[in-house]
C-alpha atoms as a PDB file:
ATOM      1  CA  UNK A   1     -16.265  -4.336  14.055  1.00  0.00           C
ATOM      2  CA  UNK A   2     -16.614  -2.295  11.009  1.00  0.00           C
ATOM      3  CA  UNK A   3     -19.119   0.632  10.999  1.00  0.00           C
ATOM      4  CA  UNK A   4     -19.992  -0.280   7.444  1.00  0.00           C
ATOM      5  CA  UNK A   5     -20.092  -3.188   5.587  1.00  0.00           C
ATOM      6  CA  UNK A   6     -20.386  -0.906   1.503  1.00  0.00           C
ATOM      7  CA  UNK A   7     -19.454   1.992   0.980  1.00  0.00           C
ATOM      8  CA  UNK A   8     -20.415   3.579  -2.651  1.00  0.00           C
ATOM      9  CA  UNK A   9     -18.026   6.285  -3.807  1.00  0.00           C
ATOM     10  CA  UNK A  10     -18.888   9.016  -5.635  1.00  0.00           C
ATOM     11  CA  UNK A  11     -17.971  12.783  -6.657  1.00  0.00           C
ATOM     12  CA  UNK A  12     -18.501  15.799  -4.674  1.00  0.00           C
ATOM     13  CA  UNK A  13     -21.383  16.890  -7.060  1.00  0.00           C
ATOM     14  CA  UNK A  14     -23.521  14.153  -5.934  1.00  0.00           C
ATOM     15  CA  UNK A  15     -23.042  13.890  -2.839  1.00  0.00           C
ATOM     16  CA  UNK A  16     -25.448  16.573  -1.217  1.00  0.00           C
ATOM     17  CA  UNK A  17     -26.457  18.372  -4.144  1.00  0.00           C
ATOM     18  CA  UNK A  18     -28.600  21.124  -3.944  1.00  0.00           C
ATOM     19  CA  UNK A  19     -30.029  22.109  -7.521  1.00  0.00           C
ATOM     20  CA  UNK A  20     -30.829  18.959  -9.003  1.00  0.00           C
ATOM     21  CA  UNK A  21     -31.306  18.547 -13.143  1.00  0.00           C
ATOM     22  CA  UNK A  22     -32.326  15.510 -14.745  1.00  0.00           C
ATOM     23  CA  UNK A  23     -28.760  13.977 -15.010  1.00  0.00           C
ATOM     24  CA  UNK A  24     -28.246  14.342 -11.321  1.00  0.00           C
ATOM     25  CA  UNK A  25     -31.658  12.626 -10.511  1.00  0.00           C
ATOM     26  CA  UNK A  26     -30.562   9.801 -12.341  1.00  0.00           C
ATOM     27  CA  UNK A  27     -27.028   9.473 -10.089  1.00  0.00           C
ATOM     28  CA  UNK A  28     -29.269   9.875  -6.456  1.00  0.00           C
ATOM     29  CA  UNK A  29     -31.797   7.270  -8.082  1.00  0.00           C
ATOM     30  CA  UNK A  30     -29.221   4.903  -9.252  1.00  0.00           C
ATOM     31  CA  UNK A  31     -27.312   5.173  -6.165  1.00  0.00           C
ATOM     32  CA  UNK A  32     -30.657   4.505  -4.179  1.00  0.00           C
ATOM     33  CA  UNK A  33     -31.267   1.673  -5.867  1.00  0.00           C
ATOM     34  CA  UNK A  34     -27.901   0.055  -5.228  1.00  0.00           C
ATOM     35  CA  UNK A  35     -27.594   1.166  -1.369  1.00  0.00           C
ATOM     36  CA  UNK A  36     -31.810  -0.211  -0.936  1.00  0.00           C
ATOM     37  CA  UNK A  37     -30.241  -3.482  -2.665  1.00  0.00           C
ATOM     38  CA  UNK A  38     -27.542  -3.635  -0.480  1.00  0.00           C
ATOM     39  CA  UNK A  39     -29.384  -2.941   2.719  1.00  0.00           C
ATOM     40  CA  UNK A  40     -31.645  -5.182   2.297  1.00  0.00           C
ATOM     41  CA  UNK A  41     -29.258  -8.180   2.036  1.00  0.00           C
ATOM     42  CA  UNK A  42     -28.634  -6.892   5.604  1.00  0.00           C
ATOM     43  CA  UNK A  43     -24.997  -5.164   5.209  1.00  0.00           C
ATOM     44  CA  UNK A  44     -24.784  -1.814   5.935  1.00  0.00           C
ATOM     45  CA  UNK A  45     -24.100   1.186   3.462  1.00  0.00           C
ATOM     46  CA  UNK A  46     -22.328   4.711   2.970  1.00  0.00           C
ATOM     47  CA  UNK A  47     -22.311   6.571   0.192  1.00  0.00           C
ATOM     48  CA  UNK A  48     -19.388   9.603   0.328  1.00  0.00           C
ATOM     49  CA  UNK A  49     -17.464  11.678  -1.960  1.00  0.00           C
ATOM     50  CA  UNK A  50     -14.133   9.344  -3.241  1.00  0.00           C
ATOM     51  CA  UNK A  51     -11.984  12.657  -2.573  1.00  0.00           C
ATOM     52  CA  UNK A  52     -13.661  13.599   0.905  1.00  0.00           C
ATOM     53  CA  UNK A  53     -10.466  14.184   3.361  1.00  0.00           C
ATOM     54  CA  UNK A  54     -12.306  13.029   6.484  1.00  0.00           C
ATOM     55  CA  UNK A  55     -13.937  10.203   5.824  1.00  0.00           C
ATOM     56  CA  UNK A  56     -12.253   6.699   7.821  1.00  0.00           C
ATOM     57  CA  UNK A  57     -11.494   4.282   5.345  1.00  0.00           C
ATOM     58  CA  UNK A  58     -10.689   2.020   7.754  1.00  0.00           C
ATOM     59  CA  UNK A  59     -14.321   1.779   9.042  1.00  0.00           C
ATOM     60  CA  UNK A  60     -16.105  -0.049   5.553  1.00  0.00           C
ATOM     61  CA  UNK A  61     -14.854  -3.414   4.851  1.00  0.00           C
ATOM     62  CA  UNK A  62     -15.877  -2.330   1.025  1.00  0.00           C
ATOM     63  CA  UNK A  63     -15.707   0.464  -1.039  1.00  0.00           C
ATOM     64  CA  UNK A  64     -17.980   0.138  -4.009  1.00  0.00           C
ATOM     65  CA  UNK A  65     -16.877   2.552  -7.277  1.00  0.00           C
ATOM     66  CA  UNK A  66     -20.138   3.848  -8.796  1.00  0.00           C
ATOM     67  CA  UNK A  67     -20.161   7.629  -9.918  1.00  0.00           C
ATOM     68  CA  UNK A  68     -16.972   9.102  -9.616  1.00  0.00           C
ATOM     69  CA  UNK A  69     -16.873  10.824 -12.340  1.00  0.00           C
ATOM     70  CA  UNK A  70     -14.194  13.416 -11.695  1.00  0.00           C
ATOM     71  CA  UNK A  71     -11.767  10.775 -11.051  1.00  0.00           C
ATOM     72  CA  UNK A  72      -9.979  11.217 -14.777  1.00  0.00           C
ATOM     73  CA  UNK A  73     -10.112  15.108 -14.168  1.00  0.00           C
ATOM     74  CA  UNK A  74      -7.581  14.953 -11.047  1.00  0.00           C
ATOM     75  CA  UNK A  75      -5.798  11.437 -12.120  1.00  0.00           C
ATOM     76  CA  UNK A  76      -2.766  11.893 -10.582  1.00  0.00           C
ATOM     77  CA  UNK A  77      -4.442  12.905  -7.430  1.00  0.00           C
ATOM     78  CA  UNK A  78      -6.827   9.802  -8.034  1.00  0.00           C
ATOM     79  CA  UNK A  79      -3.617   7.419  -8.366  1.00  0.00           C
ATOM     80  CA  UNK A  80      -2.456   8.543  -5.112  1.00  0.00           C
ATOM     81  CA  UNK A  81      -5.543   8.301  -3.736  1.00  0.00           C
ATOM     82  CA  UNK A  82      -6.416   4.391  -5.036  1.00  0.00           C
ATOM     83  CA  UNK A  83      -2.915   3.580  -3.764  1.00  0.00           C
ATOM     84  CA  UNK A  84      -3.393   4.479   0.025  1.00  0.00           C
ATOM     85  CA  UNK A  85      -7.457   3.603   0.442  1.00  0.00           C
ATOM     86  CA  UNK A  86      -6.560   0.115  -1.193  1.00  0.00           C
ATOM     87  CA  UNK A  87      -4.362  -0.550   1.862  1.00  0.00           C
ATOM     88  CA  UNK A  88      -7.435   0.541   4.307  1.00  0.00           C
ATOM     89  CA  UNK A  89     -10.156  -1.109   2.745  1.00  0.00           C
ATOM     90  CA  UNK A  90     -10.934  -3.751   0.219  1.00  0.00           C
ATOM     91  CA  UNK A  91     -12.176  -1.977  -3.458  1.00  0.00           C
ATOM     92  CA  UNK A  92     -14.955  -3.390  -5.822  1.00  0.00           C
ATOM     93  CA  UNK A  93     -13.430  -3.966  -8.386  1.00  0.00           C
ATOM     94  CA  UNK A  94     -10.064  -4.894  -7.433  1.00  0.00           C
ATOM     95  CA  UNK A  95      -7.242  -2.184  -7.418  1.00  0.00           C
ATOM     96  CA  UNK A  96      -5.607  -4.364  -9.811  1.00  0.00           C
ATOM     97  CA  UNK A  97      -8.791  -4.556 -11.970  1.00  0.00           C
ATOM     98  CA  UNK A  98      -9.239  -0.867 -12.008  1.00  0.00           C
ATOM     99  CA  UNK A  99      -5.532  -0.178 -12.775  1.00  0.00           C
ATOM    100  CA  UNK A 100      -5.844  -1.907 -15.649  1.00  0.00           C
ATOM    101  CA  UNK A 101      -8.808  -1.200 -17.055  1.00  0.00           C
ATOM    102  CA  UNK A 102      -7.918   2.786 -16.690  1.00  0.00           C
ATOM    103  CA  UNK A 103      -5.719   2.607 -19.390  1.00  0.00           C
ATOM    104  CA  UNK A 104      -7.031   1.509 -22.939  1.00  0.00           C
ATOM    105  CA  UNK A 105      -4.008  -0.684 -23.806  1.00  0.00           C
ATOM    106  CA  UNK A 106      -5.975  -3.455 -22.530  1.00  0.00           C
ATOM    107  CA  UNK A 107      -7.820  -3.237 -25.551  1.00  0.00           C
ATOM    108  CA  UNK A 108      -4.583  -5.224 -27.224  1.00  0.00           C
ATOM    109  CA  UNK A 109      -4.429  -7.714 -24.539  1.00  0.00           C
ATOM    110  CA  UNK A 110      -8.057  -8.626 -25.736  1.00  0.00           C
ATOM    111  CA  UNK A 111      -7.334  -8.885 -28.932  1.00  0.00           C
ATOM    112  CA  UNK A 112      -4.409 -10.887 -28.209  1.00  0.00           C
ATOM    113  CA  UNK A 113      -6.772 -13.106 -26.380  1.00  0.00           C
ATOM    114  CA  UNK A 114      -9.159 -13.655 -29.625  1.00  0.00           C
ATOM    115  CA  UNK A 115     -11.566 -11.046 -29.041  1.00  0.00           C
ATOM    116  CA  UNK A 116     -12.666  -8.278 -31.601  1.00  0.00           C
ATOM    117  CA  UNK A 117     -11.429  -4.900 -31.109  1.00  0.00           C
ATOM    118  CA  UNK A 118     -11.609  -1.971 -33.896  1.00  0.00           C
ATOM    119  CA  UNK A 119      -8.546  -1.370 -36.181  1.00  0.00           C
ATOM    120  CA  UNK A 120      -6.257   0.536 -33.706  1.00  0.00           C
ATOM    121  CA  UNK A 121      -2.990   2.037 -32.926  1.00  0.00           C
ATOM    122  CA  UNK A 122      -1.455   2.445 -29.602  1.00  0.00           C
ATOM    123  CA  UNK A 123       1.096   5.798 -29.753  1.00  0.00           C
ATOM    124  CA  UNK A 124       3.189   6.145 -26.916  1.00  0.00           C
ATOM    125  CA  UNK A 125       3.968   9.275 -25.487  1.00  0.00           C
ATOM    126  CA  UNK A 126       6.974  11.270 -26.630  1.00  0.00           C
ATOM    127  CA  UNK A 127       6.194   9.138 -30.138  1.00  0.00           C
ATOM    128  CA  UNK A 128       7.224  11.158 -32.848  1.00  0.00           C
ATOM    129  CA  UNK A 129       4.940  11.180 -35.867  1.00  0.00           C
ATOM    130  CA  UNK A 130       2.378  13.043 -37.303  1.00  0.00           C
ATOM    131  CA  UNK A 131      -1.404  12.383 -38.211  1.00  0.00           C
ATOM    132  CA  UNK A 132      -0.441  12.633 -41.809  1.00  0.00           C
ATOM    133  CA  UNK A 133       1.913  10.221 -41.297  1.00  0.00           C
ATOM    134  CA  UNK A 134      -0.018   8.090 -39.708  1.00  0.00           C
ATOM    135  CA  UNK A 135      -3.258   7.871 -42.552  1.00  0.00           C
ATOM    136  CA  UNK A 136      -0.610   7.701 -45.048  1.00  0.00           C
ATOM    137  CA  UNK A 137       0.438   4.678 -43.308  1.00  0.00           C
ATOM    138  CA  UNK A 138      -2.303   2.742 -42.517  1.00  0.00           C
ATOM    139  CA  UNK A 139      -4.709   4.302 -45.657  1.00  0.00           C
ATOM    140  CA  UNK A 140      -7.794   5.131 -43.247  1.00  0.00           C
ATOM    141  CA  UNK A 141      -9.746   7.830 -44.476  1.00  0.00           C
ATOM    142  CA  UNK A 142     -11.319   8.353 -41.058  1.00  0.00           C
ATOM    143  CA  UNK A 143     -10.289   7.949 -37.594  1.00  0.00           C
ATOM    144  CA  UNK A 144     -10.822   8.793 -33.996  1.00  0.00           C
ATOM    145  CA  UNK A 145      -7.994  10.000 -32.006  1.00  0.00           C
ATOM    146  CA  UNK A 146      -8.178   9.649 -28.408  1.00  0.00           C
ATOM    147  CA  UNK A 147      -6.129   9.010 -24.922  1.00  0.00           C
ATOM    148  CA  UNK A 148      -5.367   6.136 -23.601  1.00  0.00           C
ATOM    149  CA  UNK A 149      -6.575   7.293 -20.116  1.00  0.00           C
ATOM    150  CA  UNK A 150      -9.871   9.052 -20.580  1.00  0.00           C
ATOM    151  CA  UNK A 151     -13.663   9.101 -20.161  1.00  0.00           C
ATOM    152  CA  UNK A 152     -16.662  11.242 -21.288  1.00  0.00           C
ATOM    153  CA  UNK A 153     -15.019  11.459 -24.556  1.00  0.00           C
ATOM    154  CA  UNK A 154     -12.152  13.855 -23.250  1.00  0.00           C
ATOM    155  CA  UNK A 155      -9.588  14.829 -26.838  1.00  0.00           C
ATOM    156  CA  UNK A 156     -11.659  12.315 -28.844  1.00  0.00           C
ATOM    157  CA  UNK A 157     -11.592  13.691 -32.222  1.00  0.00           C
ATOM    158  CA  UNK A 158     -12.651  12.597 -35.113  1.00  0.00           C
ATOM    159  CA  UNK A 159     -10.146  12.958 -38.360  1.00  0.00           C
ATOM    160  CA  UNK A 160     -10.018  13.117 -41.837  1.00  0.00           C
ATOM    161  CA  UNK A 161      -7.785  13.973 -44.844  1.00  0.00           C
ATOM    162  CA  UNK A 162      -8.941  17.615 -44.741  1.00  0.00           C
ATOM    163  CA  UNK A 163      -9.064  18.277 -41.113  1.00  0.00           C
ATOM    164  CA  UNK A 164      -5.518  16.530 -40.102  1.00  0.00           C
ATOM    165  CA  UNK A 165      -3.789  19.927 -39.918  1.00  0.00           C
ATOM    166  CA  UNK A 166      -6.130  21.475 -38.208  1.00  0.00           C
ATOM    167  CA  UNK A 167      -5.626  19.024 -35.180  1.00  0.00           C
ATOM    168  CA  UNK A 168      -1.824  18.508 -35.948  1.00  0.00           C
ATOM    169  CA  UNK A 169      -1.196  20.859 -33.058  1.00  0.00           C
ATOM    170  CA  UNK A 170      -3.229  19.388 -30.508  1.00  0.00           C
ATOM    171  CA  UNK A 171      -2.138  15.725 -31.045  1.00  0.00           C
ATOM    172  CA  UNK A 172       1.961  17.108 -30.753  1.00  0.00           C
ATOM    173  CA  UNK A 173       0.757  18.393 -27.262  1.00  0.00           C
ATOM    174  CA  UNK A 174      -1.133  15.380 -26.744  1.00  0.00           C
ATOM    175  CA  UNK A 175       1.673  12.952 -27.722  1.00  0.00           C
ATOM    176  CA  UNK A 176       4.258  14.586 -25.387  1.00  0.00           C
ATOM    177  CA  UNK A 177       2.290  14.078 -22.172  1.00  0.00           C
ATOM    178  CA  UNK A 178       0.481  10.481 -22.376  1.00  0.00           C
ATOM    179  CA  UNK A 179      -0.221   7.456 -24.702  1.00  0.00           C
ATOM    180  CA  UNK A 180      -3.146   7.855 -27.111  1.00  0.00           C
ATOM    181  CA  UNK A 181      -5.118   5.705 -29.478  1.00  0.00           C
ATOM    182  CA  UNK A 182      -5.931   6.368 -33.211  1.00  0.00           C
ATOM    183  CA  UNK A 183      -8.736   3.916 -34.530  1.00  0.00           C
ATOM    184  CA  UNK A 184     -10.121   3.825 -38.057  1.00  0.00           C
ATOM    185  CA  UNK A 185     -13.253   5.313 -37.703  1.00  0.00           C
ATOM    186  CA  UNK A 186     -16.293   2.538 -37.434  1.00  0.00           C
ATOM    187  CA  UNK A 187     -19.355   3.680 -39.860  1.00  0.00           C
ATOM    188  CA  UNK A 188     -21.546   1.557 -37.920  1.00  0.00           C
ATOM    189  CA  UNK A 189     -21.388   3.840 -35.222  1.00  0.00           C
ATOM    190  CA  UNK A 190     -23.824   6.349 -36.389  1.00  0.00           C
ATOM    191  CA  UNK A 191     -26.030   3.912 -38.114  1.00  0.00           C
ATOM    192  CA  UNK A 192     -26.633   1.543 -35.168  1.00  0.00           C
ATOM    193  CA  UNK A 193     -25.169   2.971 -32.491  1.00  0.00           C
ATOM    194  CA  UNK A 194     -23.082   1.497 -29.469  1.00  0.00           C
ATOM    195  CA  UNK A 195     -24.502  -1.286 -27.204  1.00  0.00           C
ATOM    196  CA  UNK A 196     -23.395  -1.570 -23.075  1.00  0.00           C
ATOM    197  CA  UNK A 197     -24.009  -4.899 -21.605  1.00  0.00           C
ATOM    198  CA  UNK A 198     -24.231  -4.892 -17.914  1.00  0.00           C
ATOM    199  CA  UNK A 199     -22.820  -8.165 -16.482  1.00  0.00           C
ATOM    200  CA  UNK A 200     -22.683  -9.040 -12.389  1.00  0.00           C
ATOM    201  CA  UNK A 201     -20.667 -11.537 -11.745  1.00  0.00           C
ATOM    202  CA  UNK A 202     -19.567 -12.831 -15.094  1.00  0.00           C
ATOM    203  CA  UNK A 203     -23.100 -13.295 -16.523  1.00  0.00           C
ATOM    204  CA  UNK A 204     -25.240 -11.072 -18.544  1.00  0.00           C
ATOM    205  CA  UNK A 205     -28.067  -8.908 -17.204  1.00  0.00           C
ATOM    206  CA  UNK A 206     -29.225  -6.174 -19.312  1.00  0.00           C
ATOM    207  CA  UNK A 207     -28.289  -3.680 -22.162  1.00  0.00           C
ATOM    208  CA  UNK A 208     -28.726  -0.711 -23.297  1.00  0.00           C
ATOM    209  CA  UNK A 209     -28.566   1.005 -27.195  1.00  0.00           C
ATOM    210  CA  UNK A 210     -26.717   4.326 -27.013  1.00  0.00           C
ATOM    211  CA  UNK A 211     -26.896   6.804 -30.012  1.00  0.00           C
ATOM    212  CA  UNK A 212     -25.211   9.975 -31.077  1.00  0.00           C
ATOM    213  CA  UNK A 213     -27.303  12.640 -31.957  1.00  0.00           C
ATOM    214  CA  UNK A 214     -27.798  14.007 -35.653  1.00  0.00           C
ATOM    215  CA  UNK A 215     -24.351  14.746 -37.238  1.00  0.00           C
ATOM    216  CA  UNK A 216     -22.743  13.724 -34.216  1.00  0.00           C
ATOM    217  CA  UNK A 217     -20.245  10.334 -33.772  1.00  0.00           C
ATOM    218  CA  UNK A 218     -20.150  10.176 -29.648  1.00  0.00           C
ATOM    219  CA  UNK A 219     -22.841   8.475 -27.918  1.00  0.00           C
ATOM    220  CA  UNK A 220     -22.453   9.880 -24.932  1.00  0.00           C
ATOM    221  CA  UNK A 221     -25.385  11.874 -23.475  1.00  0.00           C
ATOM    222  CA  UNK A 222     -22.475  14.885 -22.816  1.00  0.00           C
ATOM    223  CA  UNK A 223     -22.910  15.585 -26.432  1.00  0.00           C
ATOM    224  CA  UNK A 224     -26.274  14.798 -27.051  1.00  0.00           C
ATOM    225  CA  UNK A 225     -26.446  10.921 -27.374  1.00  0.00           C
ATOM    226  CA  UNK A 226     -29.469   8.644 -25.938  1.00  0.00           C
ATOM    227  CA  UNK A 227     -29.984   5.667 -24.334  1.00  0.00           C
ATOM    228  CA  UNK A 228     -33.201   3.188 -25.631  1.00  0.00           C
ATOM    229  CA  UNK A 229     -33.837  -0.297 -24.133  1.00  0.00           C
ATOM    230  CA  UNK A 230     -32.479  -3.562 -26.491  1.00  0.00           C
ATOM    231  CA  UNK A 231     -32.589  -6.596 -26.624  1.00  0.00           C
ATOM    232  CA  UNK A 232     -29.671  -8.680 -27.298  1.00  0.00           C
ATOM    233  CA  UNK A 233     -29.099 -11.542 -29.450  1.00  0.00           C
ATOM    234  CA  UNK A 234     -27.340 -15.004 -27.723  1.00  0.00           C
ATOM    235  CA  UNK A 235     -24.528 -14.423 -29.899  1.00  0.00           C
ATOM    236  CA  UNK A 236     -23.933 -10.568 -28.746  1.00  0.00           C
ATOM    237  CA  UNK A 237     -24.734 -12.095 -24.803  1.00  0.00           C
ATOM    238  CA  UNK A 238     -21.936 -14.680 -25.304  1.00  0.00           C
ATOM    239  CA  UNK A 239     -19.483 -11.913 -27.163  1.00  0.00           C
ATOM    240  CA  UNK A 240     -19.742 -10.253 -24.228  1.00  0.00           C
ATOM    241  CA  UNK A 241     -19.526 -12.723 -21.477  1.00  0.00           C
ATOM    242  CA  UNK A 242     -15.908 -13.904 -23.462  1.00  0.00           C
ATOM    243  CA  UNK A 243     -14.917 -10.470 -23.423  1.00  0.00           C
ATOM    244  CA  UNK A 244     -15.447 -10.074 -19.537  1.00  0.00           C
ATOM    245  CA  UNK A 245     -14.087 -13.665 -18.951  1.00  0.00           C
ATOM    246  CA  UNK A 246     -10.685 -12.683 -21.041  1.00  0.00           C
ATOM    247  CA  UNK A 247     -10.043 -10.196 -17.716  1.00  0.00           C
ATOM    248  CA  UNK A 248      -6.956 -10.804 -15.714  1.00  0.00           C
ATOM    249  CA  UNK A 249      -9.490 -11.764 -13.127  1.00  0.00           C
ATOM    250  CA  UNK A 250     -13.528 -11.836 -12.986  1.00  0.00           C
ATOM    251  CA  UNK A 251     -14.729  -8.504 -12.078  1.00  0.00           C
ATOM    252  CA  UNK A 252     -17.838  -7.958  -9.495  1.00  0.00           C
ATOM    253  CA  UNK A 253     -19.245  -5.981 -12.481  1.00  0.00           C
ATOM    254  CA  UNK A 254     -18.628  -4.699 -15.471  1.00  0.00           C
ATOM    255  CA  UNK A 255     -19.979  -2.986 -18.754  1.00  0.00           C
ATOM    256  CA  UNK A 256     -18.545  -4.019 -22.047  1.00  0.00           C
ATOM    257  CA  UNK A 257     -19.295  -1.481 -24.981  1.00  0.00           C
ATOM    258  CA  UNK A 258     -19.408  -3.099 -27.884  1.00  0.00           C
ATOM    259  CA  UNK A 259     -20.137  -1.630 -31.891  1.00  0.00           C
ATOM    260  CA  UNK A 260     -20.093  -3.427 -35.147  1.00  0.00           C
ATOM    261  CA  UNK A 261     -17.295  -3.196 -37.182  1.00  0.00           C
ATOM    262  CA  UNK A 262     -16.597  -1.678 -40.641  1.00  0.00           C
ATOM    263  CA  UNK A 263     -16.649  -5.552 -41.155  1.00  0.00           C
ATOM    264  CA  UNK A 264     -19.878  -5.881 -39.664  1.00  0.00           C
ATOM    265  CA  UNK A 265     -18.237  -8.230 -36.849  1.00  0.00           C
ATOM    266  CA  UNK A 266     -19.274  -7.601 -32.891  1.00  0.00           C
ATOM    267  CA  UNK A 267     -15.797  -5.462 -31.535  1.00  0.00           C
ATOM    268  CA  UNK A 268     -14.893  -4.352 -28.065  1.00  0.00           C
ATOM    269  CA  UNK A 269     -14.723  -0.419 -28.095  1.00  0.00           C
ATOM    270  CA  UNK A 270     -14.824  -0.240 -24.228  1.00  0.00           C
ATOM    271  CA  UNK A 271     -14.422  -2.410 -21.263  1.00  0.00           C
ATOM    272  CA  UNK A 272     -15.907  -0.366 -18.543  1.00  0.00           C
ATOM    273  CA  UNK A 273     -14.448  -1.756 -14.739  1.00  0.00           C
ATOM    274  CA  UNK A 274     -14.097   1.420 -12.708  1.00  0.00           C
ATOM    275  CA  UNK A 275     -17.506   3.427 -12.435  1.00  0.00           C
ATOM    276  CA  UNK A 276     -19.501   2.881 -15.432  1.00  0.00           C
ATOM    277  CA  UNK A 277     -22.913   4.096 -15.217  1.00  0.00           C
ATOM    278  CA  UNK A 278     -24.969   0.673 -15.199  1.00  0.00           C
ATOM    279  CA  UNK A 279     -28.443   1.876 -15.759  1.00  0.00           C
ATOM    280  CA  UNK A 280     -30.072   0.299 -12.933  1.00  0.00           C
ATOM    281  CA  UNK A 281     -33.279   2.560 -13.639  1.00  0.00           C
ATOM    282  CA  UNK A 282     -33.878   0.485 -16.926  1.00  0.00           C
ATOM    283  CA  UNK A 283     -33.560  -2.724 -15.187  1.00  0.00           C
ATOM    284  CA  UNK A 284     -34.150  -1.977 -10.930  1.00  0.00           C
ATOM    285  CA  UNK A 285     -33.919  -6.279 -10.013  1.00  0.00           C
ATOM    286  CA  UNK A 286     -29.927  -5.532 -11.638  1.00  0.00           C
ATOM    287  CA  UNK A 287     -29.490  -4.154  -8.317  1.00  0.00           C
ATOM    288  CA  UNK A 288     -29.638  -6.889  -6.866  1.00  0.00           C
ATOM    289  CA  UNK A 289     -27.502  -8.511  -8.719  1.00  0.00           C
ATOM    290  CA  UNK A 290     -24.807  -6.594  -8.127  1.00  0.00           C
ATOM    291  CA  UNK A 291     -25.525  -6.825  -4.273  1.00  0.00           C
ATOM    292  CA  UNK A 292     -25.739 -10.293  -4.760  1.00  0.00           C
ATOM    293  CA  UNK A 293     -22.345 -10.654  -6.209  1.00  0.00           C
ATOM    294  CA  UNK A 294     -20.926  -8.218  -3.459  1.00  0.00           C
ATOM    295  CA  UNK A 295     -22.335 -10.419  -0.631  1.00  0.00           C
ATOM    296  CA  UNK A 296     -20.619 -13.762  -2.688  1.00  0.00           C
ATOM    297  CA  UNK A 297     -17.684 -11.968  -2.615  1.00  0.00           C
ATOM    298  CA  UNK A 298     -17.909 -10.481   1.085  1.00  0.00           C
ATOM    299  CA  UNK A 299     -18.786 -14.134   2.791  1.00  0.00           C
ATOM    300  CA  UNK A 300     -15.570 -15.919   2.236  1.00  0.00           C
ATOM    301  CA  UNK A 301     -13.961 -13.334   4.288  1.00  0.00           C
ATOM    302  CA  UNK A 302     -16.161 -13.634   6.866  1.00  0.00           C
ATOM    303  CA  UNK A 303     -16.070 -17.087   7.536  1.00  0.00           C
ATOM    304  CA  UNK A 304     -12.648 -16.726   7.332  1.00  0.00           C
ATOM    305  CA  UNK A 305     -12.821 -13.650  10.208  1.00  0.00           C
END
């Protein structure tokens, strides 16, 4: 008999936190939500630092990714990590779900399977080029450079013809340790922002409009960006659910990021599968969703046990 039946994963920061601003609130309330969802489908829940050395993974049938945010910090040490708690415990989503959805090149196998990604170019490490080289190439004015293997906007830059040499430097050291991205830069961006929809299960739930601040191109609330409430057409709903459905297999949950296009057309800028923050406080009842979607995936097992 397992001690637990979920066991949400965060970081360190969060897990017993004692000066507590108004991003951290949001992590314990989110959390809350999720573990009071949970419990009250009867299973039973932990919630523990992803790193922490002593905790049995052996003893949770599940362990749930929600806020571990540190995880692209210490990715090697992560790697090693996901490798030896997949063989204790099952992982929502799927080790194989989260290994590929770490690394940005699935952006191409979505497009490859008809759905709308920016303009983009995948760089290998050790490629060698420069980012003159590469504008004069493909004639974009703008672009954002960025890693293949990121998150909170970690070396995303954003380029033009009279700040390329300026950032020559840092893309050469860039290029010679991983794989980055370069994507024309999408004007829609700062005019209408980014929208996350939150799906459980395959199906839509709820989304949220994220904007950059004044000036600024990243909607991430590290640099300033904010999140409103929106409401979603049936066309951007369906764009969505394709995108999640076009996954090697159907994640538990997932948040696709999606912008319009210098074309004006919806495009995929993120498919979120690891810990994406899910805004549960806009929506509480998504919650339950999610639990609802761990218990269908928890019950075959048992019956099978």
């Amino acid at each position: 008999m397992k001690k637990y039946d979920v066991t949400i994963l965060t970081d360190a920061r969060y897990v017993n936190p004692t000066e507590i601003d108004d991003y951290t609130q949001n992590v314990l309330d989110e959390d809350r939500l999720v573990a009071e969802a949970l419990e009250a489908k009867g299973l039973r829940v932990a919630r523990v630092d992803w790193a922490d050395p002593d905790f049995d993974w052996t003893s949770t049938r599940t362990a749930l990714f929600r806020t571990t945010w540190d995880y692209f910090y210490r990715f090697e040490e992560f790697s090693v990590w996901l490798e030896q708690v997949s063989q204790k415990t099952q992982l929502i989503n799927s080790p194989e779900l989260l290994r590929w959805s770490m690394d940005k090149h699935y952006l191409k196998e979505l497009l490859h399977k008809g759905i709308n990604i920016p303009a983009t170019l995948f760089l290998e490490h050790e490629t060698l080029t420069t980012l003159e080289q590469l504008h004069v190439e493909t004639a974009w004015e703008q672009s954002v450079l960025k890693p293949a293997i990121s998150g909170a906007a970690r070396h995303t830059y954003r380029l033009n013809m009279d700040n390329l040499d300026a950032h020559e430097t840092i893309f050469t050291e860039l290029i010679e340790q991983e794989d980055m991205l370069l994507q024309e830069f999408q004007h829609n961006v700062v005019s209408k922002g980014e929208v996350a929809y939150m799906l459980f299960g395959g199906k839509f739930s709820h989304a949220i409009l994220k904007k950059a601040k004044a000036g600024d191109f990243r909607v991430q609330d590290d640099f300033g960006g904010t999140v409103h409430q929106y409401t979603p057409t049936t066309e951007e709903i369906a764009f969505a659910e394709k995108a999640v459905a076009a996954c090697p297999t159907m994640p538990i949950y997932a948040r696709v990021d999606v912008i319009w296009d210098n074309n004006d057309q919806l495009a995929v800028s993120e498919l979120e599968l690891i810990e994406p923050e899910l805004w549960f406080r806009f929506e509480p009842k998504a919650a339950e969703l999610l639990a609802n979607a761990i218990v269908a995936e928890l019950e075959p097992k048992a019956k099978a046990y």
